[in-house]
Protein backbone atom coordinates (compact mmCIF):
# COMPACT_ATOMS: atom_id res chain seq x y z
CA UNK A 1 159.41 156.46 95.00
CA UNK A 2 155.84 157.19 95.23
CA UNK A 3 153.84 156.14 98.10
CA UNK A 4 150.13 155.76 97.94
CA UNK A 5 148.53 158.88 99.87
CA UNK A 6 145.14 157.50 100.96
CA UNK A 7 142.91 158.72 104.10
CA UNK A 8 144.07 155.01 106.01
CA UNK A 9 147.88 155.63 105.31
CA UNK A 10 148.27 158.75 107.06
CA UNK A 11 145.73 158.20 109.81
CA UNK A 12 147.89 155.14 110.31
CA UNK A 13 151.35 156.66 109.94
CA UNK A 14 150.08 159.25 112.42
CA UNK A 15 148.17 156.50 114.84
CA UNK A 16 152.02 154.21 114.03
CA UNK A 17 153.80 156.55 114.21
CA UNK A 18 153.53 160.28 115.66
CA UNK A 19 150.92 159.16 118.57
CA UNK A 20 153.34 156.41 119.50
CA UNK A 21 156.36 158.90 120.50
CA UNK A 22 154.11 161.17 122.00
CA UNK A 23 152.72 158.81 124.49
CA UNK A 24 156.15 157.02 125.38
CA UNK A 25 157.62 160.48 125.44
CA UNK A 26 154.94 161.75 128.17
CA UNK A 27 155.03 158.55 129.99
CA UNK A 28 158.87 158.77 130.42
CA UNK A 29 159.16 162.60 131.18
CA UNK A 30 155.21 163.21 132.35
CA UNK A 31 156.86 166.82 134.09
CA UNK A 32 157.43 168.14 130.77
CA UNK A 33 154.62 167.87 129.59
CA UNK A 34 154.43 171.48 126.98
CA UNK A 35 157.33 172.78 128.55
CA UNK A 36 158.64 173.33 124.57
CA UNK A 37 156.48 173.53 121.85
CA UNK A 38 157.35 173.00 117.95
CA UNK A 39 157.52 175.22 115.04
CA UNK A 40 157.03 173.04 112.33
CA UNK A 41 157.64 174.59 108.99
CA UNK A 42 155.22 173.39 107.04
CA UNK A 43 153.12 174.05 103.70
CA UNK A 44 150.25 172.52 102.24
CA UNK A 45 151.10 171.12 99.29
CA UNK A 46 148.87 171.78 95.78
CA UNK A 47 146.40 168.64 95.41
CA UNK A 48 147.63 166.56 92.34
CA UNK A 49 146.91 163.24 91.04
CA UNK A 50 148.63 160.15 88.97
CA UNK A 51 147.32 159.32 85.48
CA UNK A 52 145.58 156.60 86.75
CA UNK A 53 143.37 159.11 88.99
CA UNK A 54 145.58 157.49 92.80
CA UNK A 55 146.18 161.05 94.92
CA UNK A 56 150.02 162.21 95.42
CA UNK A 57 150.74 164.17 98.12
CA UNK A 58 152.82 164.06 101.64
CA UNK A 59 152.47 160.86 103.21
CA UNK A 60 152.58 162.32 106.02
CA UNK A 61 149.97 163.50 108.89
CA UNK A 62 149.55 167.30 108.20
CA UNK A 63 148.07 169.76 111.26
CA UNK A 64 145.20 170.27 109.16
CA UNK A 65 144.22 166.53 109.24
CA UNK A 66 141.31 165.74 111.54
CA UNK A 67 142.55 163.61 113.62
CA UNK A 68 145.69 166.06 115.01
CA UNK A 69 142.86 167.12 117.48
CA UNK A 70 144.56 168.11 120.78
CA UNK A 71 148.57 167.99 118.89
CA UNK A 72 147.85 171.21 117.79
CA UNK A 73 148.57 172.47 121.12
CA UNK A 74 152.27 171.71 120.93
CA UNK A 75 152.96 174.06 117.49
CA UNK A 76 153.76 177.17 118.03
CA UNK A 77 151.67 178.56 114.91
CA UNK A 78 147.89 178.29 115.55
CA UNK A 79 145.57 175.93 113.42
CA UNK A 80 143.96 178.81 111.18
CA UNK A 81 146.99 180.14 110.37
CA UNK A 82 147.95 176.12 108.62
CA UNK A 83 144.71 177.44 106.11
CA UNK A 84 146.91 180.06 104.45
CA UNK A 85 147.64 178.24 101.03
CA UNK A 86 150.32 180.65 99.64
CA UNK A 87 154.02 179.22 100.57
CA UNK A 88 155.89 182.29 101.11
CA UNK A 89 152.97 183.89 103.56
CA UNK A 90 152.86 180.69 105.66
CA UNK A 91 156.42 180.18 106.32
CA UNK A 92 156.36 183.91 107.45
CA UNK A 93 153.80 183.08 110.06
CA UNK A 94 155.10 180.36 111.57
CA UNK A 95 158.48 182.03 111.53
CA UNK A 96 156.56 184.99 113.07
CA UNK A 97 154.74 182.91 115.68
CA UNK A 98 158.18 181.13 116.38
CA UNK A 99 159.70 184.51 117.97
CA UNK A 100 157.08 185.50 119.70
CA UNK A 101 156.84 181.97 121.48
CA UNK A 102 159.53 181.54 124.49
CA UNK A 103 158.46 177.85 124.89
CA UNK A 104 160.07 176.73 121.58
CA UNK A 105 161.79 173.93 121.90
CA UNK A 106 162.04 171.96 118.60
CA UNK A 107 161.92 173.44 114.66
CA UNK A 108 161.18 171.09 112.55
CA UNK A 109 160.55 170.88 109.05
C-alpha cells in the first residue's frame, strides 16, 4: 500500500499521533519526565517519486522534520548526527550514542 507522503500528512500524523502520547504520557507520570530517553534507529530514506510526480517516502514524522522542535531532547543521538545520509554510518552513531547514554530507556526502530 502506498500512502500519500505530503508536508500535512506527517505534520498531522505527528500532531495525531506522536504529540498525543507524549502529552498523556507526561500528564500521567509528570516525575518521569526524561528519566529514559530513546534510541531510535533510524535512516533517512533516498527521496523518490511516483510516475505521476506524488512523493514516496516514510509516512512517518522523521527527527529531521521541523516541527520535532523540543522531541529531540528525548533521542539519545543528537540532531546533526540524523544529517548523515549514508545507512551503515548512521546506524553506527546512534548505536554509538546508545552506549554511551545511561538514561536509555526505549530502542526503537
Amino acid at each position: 500500500t502506498m500512502l500519500l507522503n505530503t508536508t500535512d500528512t506527517t505534520r498531522e500524523l505527528h500532531l495525531q499521533g506522536v504529540t498525543v502520547c507524549l502529552v498523556v504520557m507526561q500528564k500521567a507520570f509528570a516525575e518521569t519526565n526524561s528519566l529514559q530517553r530513546t534510541t531510535k534507529f533510524f535512516y533517512t530514506p533516498a527521496s523518490r517519486r511516483s510516475e505521476a510526480g506524488i512523493p514516496i517516502g516514510p509516512n512517518f514524522s522523521t527527527p529531521t522534520s521541523s516541527h520535532y522542535g523540543r522531541t529531540l531532547s528525548l533521542f539519545t543521538t543528537p540532531a546533526p548526527a540524523f544529517t548523515v545520509l549514508n545507512e551503515k554510518d548512521i546506524l553506527y552513531l546512534h548505536l554509538l550514542f546508545a552506549l554511551k547514554d545511561p538514561t536509555v530507556g526505549i530502542l526503537e526502530s
